[in-house]
PDB file of N, CA and C in Angstrom:
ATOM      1  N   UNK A   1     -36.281  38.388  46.671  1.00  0.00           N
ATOM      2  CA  UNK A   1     -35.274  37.448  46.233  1.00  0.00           C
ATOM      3  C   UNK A   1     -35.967  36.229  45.646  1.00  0.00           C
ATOM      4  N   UNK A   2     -35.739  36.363  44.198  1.00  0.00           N
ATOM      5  CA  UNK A   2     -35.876  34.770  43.667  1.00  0.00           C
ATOM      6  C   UNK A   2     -35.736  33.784  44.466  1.00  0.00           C
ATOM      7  N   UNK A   3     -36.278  32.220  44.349  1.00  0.00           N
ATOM      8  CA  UNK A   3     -35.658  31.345  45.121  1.00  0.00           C
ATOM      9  C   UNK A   3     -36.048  30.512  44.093  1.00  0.00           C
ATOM     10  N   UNK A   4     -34.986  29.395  43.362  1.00  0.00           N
ATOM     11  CA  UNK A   4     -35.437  28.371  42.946  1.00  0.00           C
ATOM     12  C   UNK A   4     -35.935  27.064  43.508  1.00  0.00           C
ATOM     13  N   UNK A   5     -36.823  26.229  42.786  1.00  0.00           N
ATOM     14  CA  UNK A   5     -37.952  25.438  43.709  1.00  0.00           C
ATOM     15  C   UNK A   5     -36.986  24.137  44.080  1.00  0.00           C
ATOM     16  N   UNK A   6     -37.375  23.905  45.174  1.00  0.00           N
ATOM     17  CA  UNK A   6     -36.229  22.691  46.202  1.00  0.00           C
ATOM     18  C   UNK A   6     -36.645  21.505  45.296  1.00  0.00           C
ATOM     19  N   UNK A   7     -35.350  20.666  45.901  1.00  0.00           N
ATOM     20  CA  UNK A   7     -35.598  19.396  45.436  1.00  0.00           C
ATOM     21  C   UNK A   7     -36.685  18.826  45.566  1.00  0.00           C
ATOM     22  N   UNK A   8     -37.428  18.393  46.700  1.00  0.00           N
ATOM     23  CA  UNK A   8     -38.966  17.822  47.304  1.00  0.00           C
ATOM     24  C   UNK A   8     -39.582  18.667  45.438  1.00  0.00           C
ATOM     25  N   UNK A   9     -40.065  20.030  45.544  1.00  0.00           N
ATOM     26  CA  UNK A   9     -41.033  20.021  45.095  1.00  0.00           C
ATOM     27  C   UNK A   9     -40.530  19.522  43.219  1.00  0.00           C
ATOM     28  N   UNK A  10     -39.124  19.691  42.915  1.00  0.00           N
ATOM     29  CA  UNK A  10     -39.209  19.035  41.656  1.00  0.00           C
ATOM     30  C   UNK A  10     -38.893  17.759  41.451  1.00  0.00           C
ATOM     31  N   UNK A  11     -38.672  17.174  42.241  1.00  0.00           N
ATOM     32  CA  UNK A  11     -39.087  15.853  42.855  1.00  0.00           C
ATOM     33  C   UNK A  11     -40.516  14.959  42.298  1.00  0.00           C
ATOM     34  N   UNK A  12     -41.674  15.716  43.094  1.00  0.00           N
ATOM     35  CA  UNK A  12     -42.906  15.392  43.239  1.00  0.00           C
ATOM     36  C   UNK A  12     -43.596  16.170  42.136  1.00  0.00           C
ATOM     37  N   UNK A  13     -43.073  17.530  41.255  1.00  0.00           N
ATOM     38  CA  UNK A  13     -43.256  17.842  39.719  1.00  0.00           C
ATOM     39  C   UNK A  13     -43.112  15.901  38.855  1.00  0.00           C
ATOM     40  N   UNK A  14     -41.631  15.919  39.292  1.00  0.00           N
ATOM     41  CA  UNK A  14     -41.730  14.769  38.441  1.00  0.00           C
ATOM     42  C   UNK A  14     -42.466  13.696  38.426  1.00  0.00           C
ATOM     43  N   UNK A  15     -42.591  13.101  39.268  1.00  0.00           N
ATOM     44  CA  UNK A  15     -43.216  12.159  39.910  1.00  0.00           C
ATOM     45  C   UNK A  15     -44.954  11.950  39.254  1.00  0.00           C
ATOM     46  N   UNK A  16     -45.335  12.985  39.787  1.00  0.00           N
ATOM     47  CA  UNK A  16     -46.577  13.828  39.312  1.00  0.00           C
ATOM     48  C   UNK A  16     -47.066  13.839  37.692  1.00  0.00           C
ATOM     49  N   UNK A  17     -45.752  14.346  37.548  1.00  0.00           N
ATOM     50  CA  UNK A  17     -45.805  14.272  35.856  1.00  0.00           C
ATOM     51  C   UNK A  17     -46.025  12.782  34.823  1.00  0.00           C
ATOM     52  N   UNK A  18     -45.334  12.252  35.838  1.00  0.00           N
ATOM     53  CA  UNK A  18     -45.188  10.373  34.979  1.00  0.00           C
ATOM     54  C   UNK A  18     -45.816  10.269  35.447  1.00  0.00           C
ATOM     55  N   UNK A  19     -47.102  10.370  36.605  1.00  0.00           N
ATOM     56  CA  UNK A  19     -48.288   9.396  36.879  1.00  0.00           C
ATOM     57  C   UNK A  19     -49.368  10.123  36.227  1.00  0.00           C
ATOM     58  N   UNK A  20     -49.356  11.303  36.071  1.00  0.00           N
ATOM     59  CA  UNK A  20     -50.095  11.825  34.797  1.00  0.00           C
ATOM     60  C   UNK A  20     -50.105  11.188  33.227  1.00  0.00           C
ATOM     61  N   UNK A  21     -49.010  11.363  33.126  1.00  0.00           N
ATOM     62  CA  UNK A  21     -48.906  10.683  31.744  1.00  0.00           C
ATOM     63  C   UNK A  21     -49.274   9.592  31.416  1.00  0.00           C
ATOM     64  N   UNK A  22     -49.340   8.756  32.652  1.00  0.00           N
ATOM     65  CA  UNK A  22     -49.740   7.397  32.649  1.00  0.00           C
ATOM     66  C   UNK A  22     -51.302   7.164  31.939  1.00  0.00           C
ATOM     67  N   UNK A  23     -51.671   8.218  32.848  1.00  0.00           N
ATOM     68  CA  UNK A  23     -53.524   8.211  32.196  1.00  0.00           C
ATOM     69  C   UNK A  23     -53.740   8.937  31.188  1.00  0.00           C
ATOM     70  N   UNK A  24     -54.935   8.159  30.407  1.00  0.00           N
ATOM     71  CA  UNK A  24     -55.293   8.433  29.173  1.00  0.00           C
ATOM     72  C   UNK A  24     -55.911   9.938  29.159  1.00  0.00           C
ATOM     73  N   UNK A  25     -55.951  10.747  28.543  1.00  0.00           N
ATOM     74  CA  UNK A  25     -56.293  12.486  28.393  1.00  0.00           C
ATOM     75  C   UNK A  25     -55.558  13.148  29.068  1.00  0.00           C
ATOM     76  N   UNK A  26     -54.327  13.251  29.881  1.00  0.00           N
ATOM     77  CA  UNK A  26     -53.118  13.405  30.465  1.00  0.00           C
ATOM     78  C   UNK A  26     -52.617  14.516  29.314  1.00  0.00           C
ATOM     79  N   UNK A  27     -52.098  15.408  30.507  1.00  0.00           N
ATOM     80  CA  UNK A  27     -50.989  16.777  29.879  1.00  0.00           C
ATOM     81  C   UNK A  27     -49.619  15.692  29.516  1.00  0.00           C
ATOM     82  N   UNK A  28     -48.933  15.974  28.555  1.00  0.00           N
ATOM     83  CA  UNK A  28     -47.782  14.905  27.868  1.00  0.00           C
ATOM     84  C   UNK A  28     -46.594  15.455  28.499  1.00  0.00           C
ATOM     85  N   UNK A  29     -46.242  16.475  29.681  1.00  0.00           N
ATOM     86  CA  UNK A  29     -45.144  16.585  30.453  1.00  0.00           C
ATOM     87  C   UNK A  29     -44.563  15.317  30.927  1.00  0.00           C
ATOM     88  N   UNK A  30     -42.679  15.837  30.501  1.00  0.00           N
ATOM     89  CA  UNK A  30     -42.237  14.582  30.551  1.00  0.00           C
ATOM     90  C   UNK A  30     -41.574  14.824  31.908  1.00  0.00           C
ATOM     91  N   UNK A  31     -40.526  13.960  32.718  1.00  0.00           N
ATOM     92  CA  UNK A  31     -39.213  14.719  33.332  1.00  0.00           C
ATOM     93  C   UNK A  31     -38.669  15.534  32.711  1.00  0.00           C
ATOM     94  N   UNK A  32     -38.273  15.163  31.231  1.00  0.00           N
ATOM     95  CA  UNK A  32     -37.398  16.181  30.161  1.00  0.00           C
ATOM     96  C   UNK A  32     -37.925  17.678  30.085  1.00  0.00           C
ATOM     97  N   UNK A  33     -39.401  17.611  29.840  1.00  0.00           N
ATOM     98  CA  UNK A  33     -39.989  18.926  29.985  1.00  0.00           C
ATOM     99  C   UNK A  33     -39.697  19.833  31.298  1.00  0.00           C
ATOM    100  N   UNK A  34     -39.695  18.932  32.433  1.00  0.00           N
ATOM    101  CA  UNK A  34     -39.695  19.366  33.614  1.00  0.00           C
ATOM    102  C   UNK A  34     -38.001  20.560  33.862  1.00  0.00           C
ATOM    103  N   UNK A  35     -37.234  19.380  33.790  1.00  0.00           N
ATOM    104  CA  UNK A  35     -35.903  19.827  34.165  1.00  0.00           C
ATOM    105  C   UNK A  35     -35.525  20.827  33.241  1.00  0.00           C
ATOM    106  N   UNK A  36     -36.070  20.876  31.572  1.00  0.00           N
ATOM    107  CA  UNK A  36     -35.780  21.895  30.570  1.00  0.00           C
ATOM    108  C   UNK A  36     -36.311  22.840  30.753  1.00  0.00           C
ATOM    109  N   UNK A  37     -37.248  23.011  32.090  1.00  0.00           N
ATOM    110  CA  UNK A  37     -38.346  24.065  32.006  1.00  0.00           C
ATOM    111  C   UNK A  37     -37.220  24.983  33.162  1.00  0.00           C
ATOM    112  N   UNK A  38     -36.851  24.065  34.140  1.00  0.00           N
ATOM    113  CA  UNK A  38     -36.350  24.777  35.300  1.00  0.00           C
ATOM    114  C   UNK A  38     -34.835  25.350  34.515  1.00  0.00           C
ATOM    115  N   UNK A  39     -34.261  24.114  33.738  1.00  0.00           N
ATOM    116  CA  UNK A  39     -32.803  25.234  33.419  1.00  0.00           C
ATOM    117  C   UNK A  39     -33.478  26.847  32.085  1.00  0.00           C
ATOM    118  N   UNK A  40     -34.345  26.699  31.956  1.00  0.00           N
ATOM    119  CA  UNK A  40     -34.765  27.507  30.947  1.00  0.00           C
ATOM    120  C   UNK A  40     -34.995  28.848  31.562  1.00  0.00           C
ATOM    121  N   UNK A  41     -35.870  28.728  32.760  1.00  0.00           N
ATOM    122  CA  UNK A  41     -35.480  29.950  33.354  1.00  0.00           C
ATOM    123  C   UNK A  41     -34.768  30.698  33.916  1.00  0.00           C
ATOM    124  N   UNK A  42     -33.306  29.541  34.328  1.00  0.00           N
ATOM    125  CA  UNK A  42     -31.831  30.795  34.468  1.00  0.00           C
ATOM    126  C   UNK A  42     -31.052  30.885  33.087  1.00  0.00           C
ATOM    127  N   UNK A  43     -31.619  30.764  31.710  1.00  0.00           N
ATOM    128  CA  UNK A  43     -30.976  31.336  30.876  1.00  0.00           C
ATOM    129  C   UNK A  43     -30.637  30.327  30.081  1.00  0.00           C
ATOM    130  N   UNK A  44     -30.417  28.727  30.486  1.00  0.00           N
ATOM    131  CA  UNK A  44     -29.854  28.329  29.139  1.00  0.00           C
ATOM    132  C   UNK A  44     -30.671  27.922  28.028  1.00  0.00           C
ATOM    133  N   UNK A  45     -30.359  27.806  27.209  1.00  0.00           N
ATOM    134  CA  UNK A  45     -31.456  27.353  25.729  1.00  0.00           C
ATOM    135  C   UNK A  45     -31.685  25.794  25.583  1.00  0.00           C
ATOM    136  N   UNK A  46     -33.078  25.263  25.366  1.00  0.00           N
ATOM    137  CA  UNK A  46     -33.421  23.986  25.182  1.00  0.00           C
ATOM    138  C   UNK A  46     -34.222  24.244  24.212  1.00  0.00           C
ATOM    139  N   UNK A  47     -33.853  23.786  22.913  1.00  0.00           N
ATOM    140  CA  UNK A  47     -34.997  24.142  21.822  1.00  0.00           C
ATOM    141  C   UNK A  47     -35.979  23.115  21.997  1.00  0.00           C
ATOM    142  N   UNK A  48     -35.928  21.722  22.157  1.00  0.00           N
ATOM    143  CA  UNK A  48     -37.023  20.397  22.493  1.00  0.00           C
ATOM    144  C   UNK A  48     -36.133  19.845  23.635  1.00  0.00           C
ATOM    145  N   UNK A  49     -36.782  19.529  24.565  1.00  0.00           N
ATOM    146  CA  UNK A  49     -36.577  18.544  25.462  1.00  0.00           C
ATOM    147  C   UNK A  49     -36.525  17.069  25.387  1.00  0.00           C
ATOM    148  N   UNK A  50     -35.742  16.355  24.607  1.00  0.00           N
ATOM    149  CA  UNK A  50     -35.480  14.977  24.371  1.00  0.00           C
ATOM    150  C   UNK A  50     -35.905  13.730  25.012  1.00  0.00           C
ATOM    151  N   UNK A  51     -35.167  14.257  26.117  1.00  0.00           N
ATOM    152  CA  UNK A  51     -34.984  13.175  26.726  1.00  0.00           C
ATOM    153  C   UNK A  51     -34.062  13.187  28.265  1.00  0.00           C
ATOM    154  N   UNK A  52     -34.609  13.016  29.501  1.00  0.00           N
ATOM    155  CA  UNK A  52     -33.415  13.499  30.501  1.00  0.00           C
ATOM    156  C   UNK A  52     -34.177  11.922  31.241  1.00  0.00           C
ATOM    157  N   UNK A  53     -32.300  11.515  31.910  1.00  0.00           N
ATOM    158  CA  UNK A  53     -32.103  10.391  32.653  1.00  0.00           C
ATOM    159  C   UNK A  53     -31.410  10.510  33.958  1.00  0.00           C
ATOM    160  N   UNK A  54     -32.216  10.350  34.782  1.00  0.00           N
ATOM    161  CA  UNK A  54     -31.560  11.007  36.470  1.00  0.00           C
ATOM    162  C   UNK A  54     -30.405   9.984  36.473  1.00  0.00           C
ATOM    163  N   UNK A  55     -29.094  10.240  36.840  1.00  0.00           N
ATOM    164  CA  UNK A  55     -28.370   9.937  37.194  1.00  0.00           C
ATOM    165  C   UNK A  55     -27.513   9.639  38.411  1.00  0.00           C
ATOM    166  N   UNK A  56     -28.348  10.334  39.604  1.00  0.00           N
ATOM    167  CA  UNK A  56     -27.977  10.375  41.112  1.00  0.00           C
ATOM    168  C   UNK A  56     -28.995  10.230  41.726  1.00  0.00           C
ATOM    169  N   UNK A  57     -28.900   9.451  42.638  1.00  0.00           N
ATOM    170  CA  UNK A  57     -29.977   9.805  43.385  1.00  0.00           C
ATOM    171  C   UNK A  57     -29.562  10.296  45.034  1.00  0.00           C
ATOM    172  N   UNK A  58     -28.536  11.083  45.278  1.00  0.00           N
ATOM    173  CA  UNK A  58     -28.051  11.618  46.267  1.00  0.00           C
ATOM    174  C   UNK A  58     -29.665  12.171  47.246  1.00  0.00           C
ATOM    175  N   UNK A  59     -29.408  12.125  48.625  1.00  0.00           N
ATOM    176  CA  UNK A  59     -30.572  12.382  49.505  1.00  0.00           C
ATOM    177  C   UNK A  59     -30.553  13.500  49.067  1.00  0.00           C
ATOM    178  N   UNK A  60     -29.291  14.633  49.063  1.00  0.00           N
ATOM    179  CA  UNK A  60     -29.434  16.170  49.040  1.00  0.00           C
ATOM    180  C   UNK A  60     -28.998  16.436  47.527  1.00  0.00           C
ATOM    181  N   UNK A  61     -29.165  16.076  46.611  1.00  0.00           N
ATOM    182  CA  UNK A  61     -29.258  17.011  45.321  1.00  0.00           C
ATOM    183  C   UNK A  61     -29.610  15.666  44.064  1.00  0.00           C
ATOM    184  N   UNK A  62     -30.580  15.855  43.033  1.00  0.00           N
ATOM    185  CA  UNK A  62     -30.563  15.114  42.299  1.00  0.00           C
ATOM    186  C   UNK A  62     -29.866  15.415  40.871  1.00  0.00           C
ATOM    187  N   UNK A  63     -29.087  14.841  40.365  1.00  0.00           N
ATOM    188  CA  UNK A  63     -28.419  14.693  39.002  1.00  0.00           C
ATOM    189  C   UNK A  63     -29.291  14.211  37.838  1.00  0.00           C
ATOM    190  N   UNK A  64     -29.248  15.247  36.881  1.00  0.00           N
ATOM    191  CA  UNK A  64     -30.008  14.283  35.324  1.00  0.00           C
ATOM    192  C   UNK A  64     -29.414  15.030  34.576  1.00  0.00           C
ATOM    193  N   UNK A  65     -29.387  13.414  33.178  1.00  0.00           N
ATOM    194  CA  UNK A  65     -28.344  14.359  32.205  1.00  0.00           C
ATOM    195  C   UNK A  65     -29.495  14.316  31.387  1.00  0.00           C
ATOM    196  N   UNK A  66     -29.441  15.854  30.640  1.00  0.00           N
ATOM    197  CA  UNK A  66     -30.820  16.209  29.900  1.00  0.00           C
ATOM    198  C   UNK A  66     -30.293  16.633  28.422  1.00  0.00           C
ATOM    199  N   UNK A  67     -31.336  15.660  27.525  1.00  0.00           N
ATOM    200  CA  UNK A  67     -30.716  15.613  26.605  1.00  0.00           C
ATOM    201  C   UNK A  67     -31.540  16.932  25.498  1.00  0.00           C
ATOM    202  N   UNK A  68     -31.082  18.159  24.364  1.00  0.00           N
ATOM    203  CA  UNK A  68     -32.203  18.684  24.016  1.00  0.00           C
ATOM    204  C   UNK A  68     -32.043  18.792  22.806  1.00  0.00           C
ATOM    205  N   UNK A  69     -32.725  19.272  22.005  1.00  0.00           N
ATOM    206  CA  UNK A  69     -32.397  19.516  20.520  1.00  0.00           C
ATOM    207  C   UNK A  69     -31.105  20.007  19.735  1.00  0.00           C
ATOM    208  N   UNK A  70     -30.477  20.948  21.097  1.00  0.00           N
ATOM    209  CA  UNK A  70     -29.665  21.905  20.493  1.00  0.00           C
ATOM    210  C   UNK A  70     -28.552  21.376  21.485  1.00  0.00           C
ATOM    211  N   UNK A  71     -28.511  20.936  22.658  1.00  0.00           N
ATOM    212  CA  UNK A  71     -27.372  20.284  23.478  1.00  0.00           C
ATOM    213  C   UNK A  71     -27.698  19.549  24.470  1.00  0.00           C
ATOM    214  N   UNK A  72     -26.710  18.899  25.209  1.00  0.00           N
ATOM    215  CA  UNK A  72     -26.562  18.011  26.010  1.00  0.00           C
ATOM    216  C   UNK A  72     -26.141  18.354  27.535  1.00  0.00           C
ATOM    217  N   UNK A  73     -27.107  18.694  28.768  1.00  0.00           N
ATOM    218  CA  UNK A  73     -26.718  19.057  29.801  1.00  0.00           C
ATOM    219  C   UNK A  73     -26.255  18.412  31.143  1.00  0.00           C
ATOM    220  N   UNK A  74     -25.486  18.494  32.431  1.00  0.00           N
ATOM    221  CA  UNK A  74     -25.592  18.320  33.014  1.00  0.00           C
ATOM    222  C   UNK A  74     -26.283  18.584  34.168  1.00  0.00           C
ATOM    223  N   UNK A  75     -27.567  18.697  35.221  1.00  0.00           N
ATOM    224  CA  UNK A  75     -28.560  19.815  35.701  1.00  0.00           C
ATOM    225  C   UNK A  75     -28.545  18.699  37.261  1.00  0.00           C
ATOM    226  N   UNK A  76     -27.653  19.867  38.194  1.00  0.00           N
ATOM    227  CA  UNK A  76     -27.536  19.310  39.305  1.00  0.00           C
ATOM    228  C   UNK A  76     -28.821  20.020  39.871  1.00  0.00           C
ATOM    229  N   UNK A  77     -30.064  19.646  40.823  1.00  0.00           N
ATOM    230  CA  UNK A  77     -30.984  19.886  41.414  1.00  0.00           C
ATOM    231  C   UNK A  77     -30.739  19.929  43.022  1.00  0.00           C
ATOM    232  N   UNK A  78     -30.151  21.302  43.549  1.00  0.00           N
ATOM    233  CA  UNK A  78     -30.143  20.946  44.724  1.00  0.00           C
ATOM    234  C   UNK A  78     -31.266  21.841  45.343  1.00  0.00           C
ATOM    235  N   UNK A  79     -31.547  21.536  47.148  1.00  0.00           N
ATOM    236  CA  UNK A  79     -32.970  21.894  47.608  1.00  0.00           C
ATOM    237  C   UNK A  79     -32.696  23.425  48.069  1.00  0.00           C
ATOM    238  N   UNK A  80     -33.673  24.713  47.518  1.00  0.00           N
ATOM    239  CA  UNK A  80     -33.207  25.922  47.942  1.00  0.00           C
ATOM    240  C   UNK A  80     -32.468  26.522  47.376  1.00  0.00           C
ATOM    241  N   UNK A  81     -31.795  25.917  45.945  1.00  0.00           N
ATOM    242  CA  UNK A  81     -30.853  26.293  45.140  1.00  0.00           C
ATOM    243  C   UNK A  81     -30.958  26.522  43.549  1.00  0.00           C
ATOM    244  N   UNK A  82     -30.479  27.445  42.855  1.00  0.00           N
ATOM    245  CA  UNK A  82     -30.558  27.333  41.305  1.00  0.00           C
ATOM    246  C   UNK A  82     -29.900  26.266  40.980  1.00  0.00           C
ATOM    247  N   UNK A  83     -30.313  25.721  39.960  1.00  0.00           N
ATOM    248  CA  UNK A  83     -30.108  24.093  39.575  1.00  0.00           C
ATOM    249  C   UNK A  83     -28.692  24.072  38.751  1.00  0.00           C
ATOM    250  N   UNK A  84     -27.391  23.379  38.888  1.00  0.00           N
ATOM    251  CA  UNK A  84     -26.340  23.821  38.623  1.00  0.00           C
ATOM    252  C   UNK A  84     -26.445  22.912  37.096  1.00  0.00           C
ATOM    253  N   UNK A  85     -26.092  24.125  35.827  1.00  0.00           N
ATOM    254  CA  UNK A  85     -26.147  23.404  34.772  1.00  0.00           C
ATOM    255  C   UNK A  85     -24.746  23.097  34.252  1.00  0.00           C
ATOM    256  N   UNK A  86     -24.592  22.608  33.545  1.00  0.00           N
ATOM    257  CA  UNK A  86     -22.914  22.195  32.732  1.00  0.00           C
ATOM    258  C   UNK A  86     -23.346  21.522  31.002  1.00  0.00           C
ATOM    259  N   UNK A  87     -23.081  22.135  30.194  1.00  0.00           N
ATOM    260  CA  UNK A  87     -23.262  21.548  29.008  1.00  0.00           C
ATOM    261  C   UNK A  87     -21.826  20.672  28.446  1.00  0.00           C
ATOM    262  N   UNK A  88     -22.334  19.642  28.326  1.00  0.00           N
ATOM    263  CA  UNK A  88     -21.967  18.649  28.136  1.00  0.00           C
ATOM    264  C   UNK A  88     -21.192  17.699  26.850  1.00  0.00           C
ATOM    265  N   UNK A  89     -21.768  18.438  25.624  1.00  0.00           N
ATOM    266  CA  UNK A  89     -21.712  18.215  24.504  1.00  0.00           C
ATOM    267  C   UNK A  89     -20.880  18.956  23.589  1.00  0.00           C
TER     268      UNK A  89
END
C-alpha cells in the first residue's frame, strides 16, 4: 500500500528547501516545486510551478494555494494522507 508522505516530513521538505536556497550553489527547489511535485504524483497536471502560498497553518493539515502554468490549485496536506487537491481556477 502506497502511503503518501505526512505532514512533518513535507513540512521539513519545505523548510529544507528554503534554507537551501538560501545558500549560494543551492538546488533552486521552491515550496512551489515541492507541493507540485506531491500533487503530480496522484495525477494532476502542473506544467511550471509558479508560485504556492500556505494558507493554513492548522496543527493537523497544512493548506497552500499553488499557483501553475496551466492552473490554480487548492492542496490540502494532511499527515498519512494523499494531499486533497481542488482546482481552483
Amino acid at each position: 500500500m502506497k502511503r503518501a508522505p505526512c505532514l512533518a516530513a513535507m513540512s521539513s521538505a519545505v523548510l529544507a528547501a528554503t534554507a537551501f536556497a538560501a545558500d549560494a550553489g543551492a538546488q533552486n527547489e521552491t515550496p512551489a516545486d515541492i507541493v507540485a511535485a506531491q500533487i503530480r504524483t496522484q495525477g494532476f497536471r502542473c506544467d511550471k510551478a509558479l508560485d504556492a502560498e500556505r494558507v493554513s497553518h492548522a496543527p493537523n493539515a497544512a493548506v497552500w494555494i499553488l499557483r501553475c502554468g496551466n492552473a490554480t490549485y487548492r492542496v490540502r496536506l494532511t499527515p498519512d494522507m494523499a494531499a486533497r487537491v481542488e482546482r481552483i481556477d
